[in-house]
N, C-alpha and C. Protein backbone atom coordinates (compact mmCIF):
# COMPACT_ATOMS: atom_id res chain seq x y z
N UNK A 1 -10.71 24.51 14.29
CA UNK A 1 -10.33 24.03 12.98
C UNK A 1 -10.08 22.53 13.03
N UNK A 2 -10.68 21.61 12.23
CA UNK A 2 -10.60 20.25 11.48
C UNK A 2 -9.19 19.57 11.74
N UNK A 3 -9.00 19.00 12.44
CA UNK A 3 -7.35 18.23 12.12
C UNK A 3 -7.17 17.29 11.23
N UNK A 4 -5.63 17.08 10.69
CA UNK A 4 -6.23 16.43 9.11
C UNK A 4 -5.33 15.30 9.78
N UNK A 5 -6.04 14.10 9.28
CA UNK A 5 -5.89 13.10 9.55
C UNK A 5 -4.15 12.43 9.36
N UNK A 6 -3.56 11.96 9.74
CA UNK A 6 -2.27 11.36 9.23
C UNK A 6 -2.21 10.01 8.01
N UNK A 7 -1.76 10.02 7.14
CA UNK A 7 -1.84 9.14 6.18
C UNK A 7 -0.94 8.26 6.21
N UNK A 8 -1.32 6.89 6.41
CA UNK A 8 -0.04 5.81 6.92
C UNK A 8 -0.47 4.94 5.72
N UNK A 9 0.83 4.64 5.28
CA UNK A 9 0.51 3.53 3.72
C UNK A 9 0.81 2.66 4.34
N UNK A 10 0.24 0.87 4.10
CA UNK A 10 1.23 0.28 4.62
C UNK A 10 1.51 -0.90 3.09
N UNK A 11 2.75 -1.15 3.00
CA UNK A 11 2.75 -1.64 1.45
C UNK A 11 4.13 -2.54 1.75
N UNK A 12 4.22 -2.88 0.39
CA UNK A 12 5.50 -4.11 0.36
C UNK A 12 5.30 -4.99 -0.74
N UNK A 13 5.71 -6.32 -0.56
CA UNK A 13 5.75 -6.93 -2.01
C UNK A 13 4.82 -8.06 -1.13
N UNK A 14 4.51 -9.27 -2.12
CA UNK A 14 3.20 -9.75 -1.84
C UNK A 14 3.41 -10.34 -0.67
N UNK A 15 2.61 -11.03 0.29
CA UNK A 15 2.95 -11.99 1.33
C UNK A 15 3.81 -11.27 2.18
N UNK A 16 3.37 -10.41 2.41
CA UNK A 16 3.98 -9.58 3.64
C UNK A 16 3.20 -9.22 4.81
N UNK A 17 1.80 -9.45 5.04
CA UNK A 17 1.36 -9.26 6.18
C UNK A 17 0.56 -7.37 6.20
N UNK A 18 0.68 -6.96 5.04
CA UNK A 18 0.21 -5.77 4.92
C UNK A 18 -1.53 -5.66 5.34
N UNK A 19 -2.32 -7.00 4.64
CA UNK A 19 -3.80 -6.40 4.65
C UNK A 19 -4.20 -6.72 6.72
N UNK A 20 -2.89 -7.65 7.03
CA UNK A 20 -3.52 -7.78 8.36
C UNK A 20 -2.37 -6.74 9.53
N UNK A 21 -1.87 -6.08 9.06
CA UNK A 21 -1.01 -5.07 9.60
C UNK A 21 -1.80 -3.81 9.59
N UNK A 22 -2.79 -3.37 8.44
CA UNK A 22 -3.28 -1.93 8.30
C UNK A 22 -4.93 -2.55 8.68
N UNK A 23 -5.43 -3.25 9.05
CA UNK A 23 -6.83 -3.63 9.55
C UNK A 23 -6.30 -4.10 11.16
N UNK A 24 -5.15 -4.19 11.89
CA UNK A 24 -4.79 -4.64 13.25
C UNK A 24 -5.06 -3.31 13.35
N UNK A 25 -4.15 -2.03 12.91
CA UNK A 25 -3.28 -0.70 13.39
C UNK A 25 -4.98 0.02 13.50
N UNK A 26 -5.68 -0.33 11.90
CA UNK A 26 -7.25 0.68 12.30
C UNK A 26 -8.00 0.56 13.48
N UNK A 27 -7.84 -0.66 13.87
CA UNK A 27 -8.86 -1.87 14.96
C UNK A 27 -8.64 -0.93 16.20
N UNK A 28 -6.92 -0.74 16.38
CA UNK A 28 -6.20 -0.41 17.58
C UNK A 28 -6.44 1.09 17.84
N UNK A 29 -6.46 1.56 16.70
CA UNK A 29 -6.60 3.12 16.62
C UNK A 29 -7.91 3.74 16.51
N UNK A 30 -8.99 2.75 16.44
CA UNK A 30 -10.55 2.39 16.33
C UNK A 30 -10.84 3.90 15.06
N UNK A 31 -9.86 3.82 13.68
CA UNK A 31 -9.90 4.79 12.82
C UNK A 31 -10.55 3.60 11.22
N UNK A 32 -11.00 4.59 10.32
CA UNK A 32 -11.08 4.55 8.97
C UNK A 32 -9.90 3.49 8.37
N UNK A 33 -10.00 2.88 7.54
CA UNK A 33 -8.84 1.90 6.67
C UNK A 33 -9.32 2.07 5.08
N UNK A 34 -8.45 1.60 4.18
CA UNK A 34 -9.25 1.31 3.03
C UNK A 34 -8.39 -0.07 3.01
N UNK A 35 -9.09 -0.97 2.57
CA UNK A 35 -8.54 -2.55 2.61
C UNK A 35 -7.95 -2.16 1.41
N UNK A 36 -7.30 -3.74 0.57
CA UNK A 36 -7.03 -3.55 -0.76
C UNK A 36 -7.89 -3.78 -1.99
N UNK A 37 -7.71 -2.83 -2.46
CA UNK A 37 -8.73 -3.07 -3.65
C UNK A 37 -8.58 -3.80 -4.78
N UNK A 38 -7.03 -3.98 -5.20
CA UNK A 38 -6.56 -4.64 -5.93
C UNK A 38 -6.90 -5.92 -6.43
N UNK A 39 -7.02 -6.60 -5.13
CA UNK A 39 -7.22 -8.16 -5.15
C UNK A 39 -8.58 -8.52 -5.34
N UNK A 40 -9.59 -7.90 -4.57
CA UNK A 40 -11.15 -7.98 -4.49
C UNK A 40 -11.37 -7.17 -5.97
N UNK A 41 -11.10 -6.87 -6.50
CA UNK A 41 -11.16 -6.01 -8.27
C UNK A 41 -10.86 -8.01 -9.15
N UNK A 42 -9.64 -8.01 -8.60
CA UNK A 42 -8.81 -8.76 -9.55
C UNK A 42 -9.87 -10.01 -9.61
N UNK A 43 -10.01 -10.75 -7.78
CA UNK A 43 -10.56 -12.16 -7.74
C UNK A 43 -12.30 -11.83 -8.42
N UNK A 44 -13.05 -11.05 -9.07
CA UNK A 44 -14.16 -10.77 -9.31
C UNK A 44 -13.51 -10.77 -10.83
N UNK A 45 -12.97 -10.64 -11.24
CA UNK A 45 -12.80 -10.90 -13.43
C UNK A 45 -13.22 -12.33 -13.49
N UNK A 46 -13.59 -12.54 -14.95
CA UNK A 46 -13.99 -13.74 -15.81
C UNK A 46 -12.62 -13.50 -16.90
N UNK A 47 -11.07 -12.72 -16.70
CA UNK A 47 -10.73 -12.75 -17.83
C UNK A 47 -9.10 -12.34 -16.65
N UNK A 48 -8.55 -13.00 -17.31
CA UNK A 48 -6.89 -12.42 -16.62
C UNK A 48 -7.00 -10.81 -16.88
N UNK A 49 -6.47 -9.85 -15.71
CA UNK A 49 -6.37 -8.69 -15.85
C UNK A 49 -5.52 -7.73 -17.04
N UNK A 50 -6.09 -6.67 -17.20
CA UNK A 50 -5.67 -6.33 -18.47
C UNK A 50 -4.95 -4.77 -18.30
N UNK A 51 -4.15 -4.27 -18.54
CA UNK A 51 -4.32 -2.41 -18.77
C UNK A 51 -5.47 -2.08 -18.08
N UNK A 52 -6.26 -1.63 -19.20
CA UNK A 52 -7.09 -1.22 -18.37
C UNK A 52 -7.63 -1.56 -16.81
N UNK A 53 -7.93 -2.64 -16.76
CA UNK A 53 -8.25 -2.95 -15.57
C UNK A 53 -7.14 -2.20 -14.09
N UNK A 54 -5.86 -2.63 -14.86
CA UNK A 54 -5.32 -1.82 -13.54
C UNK A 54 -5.21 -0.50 -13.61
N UNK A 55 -5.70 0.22 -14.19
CA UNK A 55 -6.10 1.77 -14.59
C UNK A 55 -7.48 2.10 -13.61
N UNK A 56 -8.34 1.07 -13.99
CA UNK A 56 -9.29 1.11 -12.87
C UNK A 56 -9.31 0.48 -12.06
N UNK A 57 -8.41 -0.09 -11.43
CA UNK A 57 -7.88 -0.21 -9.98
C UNK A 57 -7.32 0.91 -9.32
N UNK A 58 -6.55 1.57 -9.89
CA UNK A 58 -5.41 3.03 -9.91
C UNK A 58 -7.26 4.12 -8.99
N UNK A 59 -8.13 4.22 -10.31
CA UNK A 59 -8.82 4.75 -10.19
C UNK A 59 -9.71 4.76 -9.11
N UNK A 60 -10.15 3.85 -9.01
CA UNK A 60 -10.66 3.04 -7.77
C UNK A 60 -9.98 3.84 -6.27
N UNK A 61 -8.80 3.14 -6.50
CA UNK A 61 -7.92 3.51 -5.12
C UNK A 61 -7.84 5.40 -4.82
N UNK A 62 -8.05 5.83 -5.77
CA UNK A 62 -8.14 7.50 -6.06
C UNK A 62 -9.52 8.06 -5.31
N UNK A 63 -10.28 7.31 -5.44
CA UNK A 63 -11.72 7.89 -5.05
C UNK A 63 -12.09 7.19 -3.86
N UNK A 64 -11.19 6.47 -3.51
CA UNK A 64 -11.57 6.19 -2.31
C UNK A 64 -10.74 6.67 -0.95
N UNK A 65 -9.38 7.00 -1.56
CA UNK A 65 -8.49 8.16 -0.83
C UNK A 65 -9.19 8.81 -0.37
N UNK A 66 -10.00 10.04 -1.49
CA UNK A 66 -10.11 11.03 -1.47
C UNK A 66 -11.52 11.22 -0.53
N UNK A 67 -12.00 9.93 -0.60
CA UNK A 67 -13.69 9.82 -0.17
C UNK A 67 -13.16 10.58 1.71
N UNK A 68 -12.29 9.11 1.98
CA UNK A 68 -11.94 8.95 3.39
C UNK A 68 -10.85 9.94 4.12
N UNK A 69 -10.42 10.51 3.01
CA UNK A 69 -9.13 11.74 3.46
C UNK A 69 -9.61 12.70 4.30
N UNK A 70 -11.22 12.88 3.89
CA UNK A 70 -11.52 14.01 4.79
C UNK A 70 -12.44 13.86 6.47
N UNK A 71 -11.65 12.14 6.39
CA UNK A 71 -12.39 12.44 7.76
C UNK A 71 -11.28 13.17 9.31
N UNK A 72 -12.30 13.02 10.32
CA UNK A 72 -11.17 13.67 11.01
C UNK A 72 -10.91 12.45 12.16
N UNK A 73 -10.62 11.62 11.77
CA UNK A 73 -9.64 11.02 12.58
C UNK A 73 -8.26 10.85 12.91
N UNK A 74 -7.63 10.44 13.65
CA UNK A 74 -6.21 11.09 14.15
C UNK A 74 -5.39 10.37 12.59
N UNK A 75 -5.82 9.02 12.56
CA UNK A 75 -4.62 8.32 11.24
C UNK A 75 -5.96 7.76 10.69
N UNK A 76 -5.44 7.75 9.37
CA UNK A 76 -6.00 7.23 7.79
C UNK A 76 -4.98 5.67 7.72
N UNK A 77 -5.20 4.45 7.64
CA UNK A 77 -4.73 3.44 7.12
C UNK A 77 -4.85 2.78 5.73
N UNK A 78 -3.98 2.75 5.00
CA UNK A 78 -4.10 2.29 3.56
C UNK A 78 -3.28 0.97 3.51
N UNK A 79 -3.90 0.40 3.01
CA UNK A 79 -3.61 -1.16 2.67
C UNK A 79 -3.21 -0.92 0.84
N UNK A 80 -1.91 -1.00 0.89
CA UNK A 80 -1.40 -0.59 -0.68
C UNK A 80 -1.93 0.79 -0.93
N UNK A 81 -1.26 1.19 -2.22
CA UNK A 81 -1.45 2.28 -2.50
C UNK A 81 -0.95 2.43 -4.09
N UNK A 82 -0.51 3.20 -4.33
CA UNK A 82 -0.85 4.21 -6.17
C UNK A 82 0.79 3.92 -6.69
N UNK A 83 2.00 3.27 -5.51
CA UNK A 83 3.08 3.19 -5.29
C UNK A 83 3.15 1.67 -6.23
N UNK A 84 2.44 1.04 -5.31
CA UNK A 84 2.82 -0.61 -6.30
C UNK A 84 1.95 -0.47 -7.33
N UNK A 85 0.94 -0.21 -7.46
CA UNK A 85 0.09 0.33 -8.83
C UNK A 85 0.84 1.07 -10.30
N UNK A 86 1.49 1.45 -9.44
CA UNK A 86 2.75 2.23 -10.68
C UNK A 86 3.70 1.50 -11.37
N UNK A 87 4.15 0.25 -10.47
CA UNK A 87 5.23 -0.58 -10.37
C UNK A 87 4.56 -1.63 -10.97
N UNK A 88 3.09 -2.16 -10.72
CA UNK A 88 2.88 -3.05 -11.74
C UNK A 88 2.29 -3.08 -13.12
N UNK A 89 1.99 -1.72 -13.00
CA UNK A 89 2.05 -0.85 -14.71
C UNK A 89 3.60 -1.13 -15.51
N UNK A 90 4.21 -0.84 -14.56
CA UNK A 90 5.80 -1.24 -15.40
C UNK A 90 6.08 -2.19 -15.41
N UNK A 91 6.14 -3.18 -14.16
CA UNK A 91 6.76 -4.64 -14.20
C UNK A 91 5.64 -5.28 -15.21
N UNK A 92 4.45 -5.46 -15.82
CA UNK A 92 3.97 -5.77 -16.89
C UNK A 92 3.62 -5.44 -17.90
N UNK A 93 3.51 -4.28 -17.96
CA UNK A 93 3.24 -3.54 -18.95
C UNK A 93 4.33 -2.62 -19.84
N UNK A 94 5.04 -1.98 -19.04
CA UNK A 94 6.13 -1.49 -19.50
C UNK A 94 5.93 -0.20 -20.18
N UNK A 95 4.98 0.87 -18.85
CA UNK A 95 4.46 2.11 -19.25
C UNK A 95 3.61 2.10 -18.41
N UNK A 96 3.95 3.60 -17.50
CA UNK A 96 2.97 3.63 -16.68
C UNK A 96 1.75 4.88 -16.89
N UNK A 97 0.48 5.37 -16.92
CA UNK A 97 -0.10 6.51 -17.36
C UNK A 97 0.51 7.84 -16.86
N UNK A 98 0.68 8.70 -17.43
CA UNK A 98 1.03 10.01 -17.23
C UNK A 98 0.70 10.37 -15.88
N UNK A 99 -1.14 10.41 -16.13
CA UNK A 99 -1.99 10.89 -15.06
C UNK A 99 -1.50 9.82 -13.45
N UNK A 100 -1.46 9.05 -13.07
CA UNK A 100 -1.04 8.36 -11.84
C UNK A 100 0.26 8.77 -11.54
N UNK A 101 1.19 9.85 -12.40
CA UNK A 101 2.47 10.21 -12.01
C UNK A 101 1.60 11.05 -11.08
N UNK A 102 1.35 12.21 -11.65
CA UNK A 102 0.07 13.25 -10.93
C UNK A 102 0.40 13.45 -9.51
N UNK A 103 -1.18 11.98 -9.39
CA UNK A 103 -1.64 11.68 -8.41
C UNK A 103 -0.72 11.36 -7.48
N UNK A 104 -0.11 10.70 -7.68
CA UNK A 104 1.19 10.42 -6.86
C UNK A 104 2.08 11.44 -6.00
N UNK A 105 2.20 12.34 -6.98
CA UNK A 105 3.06 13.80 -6.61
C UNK A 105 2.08 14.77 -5.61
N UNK A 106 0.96 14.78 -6.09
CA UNK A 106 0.52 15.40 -5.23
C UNK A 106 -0.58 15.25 -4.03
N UNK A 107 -0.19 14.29 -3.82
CA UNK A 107 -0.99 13.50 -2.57
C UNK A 107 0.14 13.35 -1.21
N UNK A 108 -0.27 13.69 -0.47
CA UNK A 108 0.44 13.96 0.95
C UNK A 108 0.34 12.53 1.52
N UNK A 109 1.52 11.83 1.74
CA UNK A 109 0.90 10.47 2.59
C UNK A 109 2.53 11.09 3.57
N UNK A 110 1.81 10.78 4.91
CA UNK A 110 2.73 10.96 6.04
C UNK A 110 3.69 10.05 6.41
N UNK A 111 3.11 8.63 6.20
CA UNK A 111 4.30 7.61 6.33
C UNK A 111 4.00 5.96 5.54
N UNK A 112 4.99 5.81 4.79
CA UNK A 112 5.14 4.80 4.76
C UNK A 112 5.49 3.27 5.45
N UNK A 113 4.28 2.49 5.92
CA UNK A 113 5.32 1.47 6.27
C UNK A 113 5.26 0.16 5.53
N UNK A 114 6.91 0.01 5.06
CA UNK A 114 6.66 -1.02 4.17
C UNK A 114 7.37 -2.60 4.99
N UNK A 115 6.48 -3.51 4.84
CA UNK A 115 6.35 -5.02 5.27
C UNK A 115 7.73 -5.50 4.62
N UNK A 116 8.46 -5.67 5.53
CA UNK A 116 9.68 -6.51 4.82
C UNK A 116 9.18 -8.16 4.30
N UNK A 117 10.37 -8.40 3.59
CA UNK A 117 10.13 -9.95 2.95
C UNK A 117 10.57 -10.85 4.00
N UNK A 118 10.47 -10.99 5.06
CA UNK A 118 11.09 -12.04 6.17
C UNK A 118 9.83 -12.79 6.52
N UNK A 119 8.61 -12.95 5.70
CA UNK A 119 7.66 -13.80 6.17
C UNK A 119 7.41 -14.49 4.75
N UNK A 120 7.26 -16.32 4.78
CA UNK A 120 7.36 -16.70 4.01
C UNK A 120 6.23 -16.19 2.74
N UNK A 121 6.56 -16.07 1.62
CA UNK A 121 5.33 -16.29 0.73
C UNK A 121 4.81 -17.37 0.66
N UNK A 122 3.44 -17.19 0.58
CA UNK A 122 2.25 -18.01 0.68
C UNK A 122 1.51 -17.82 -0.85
N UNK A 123 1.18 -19.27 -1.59
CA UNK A 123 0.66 -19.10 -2.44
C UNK A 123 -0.61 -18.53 -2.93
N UNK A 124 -1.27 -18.01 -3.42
CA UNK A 124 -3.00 -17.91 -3.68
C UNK A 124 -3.68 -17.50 -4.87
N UNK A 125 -4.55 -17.72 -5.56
CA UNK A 125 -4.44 -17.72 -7.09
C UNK A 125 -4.17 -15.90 -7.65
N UNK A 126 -4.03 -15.36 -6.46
CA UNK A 126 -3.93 -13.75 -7.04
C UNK A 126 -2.79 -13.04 -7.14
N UNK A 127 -1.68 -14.13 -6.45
CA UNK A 127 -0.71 -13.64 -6.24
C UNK A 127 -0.05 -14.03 -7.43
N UNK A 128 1.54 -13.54 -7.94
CA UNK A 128 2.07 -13.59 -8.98
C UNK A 128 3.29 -13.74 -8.83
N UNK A 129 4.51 -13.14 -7.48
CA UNK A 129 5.31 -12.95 -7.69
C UNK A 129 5.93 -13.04 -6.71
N UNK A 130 6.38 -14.73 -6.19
CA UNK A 130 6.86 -15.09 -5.19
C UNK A 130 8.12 -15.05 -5.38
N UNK A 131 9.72 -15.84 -5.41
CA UNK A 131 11.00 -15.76 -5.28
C UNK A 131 11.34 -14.67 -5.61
N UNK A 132 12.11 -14.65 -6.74
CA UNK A 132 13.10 -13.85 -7.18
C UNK A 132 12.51 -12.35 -7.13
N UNK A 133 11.55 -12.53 -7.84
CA UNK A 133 10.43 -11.28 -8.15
C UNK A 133 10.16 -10.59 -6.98
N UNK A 134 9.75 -11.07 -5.61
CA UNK A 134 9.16 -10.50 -4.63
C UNK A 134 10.43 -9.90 -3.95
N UNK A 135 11.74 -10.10 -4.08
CA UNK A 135 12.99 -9.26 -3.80
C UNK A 135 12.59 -7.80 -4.85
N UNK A 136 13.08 -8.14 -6.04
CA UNK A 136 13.17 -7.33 -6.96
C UNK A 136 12.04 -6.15 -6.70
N UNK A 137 11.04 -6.78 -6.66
CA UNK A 137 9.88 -6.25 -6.43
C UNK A 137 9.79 -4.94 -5.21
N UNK A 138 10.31 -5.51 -3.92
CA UNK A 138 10.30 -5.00 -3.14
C UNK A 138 11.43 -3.43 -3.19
N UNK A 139 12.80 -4.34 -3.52
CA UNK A 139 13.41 -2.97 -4.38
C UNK A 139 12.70 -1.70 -4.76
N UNK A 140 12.14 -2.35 -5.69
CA UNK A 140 11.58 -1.23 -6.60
C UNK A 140 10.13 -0.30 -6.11
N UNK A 141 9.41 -0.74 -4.84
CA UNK A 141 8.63 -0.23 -3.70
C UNK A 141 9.63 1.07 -3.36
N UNK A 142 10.39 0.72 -2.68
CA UNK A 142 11.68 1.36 -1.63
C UNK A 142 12.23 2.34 -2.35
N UNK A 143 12.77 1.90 -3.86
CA UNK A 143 13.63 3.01 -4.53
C UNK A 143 12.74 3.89 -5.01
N UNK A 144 11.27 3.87 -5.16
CA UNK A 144 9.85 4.62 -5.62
C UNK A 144 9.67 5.53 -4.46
N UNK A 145 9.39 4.98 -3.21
CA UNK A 145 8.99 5.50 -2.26
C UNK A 145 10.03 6.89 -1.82
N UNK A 146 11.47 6.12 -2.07
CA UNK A 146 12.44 7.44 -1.71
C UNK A 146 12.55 8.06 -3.15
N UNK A 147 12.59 7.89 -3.88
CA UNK A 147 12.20 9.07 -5.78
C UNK A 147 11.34 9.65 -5.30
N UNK A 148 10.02 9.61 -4.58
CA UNK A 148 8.76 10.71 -4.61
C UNK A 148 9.02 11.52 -3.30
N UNK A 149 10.29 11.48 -2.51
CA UNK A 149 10.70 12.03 -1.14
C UNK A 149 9.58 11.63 0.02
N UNK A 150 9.24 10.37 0.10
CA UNK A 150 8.29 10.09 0.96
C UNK A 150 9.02 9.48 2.19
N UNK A 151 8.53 9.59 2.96
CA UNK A 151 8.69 9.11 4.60
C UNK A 151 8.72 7.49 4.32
N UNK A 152 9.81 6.87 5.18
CA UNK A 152 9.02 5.14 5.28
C UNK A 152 10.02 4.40 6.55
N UNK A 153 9.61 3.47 7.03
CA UNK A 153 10.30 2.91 8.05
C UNK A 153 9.97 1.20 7.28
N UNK A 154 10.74 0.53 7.15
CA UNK A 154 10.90 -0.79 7.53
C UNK A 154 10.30 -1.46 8.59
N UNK A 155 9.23 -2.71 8.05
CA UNK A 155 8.58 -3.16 9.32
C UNK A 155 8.76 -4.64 8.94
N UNK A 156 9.91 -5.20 10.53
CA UNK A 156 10.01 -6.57 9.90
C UNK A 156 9.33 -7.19 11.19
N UNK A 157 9.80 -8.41 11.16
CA UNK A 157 9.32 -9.43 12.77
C UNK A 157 8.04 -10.17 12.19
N UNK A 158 8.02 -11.25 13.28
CA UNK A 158 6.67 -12.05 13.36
C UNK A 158 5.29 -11.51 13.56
N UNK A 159 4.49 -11.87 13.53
CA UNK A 159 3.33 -12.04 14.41
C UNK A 159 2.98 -10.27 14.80
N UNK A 160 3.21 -10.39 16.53
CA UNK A 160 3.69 -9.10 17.13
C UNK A 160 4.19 -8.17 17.13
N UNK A 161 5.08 -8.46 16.71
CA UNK A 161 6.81 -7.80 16.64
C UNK A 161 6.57 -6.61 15.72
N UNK A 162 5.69 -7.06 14.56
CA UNK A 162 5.29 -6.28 13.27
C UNK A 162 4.65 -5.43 13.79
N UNK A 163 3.71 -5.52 14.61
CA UNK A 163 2.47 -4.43 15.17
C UNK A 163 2.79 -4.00 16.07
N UNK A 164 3.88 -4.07 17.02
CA UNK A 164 4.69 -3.29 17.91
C UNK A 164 5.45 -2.43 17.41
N UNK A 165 6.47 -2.87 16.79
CA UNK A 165 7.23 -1.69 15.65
C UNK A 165 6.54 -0.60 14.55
N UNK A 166 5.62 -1.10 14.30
CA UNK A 166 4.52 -0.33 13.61
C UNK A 166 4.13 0.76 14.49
N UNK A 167 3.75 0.35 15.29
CA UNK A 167 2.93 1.38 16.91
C UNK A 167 4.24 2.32 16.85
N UNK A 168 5.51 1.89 17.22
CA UNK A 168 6.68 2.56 17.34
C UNK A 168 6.77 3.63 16.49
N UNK A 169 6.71 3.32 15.55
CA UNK A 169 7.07 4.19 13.94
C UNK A 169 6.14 5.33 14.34
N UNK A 170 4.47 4.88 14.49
CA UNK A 170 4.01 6.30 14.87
C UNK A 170 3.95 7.08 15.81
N UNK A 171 4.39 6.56 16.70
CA UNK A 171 4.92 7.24 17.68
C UNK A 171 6.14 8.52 17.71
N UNK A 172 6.84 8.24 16.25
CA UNK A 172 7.51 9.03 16.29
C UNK A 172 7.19 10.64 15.29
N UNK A 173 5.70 9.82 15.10
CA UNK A 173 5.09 11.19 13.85
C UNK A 173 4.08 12.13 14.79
N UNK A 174 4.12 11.83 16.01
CA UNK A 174 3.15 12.78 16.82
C UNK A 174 4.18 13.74 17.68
């Protein structure tokens, strides 16, 4: 019988080291990733993003779960996930779709690891929500992640430190 892969999110608020934390951990684990889709969606518009658009980002990120869920490698790496997608349905919009509650609920992710804010933010035209916001922000990751009873460890440090403690964390899911 098929072993099902382990599902590691790795997420946080912007400028956290996430897209090069879950493309180090795949490299190391020589497994499947899905980068972020968010940004490569976003930097391709002719028009500031809209509703919809992050509906089909949501969507996007859904079918590509589901594409890669069934492979059989030991861990699945996700670079963001359906978690801050939810959160920036609300932090701009102020309503998130029914259907992405759903998805959310019933999708198995084994662990969260979310990128603490101890690395400076870095500007870039996609980003949105450096000071105050990227606290707040992060909050509201954390208090989401424990509302849906999900697994998560805190991943802070430099450089290394991040991808050592990371290694750690799964170490403790085998």
């Amino acid at each position: 019988m098929k072993n099902k892969p382990k599902i590691i999110v790795i997420t946080g608020a912007e400028s956290t080291g996430k897209s090069t934390l879950t493309e180090r951990l795949a490299n190391h684990f020589e497994v499947p990733y899905i980068a972020e889709i968010a940004r490569e969606y976003v930097e391709k518009l002719d028009h500031k993003y809209s509703y919809t658009d992050v509906e089909n980002i949501a969507k996007m990120q859904i079918a590509k779960f589901n594409s890669i869920s069934k492979s059989d490698a030991p861990y699945i790496f996700v670079d963001t996930w359906l978690i801050i997608t939810k959160i920036w349905f609300e932090f701009v919009y102020n309503k998130t779709p029914d259907w992405l509650i759903h998805e959310i609920l019933k999708t198995k992710i084994d662990l969260f690891l979310v990128c603490d804010i101890d690395l400076p933010w870095i500007y870039d035209p996609v980003r949105e929500n450096g000071g105050e916001n990227r606290k707040i922000l992060q909050n509201k990751y954390i208090e989401n992640i424990t509302e849906f009873n999900f697994d998560y460890r805190l991943i802070s440090g430099i450089d290394d430190e991040r991808f050592y403690r990371a290694l750690n964390f799964l170490k403790e899911l085998d």
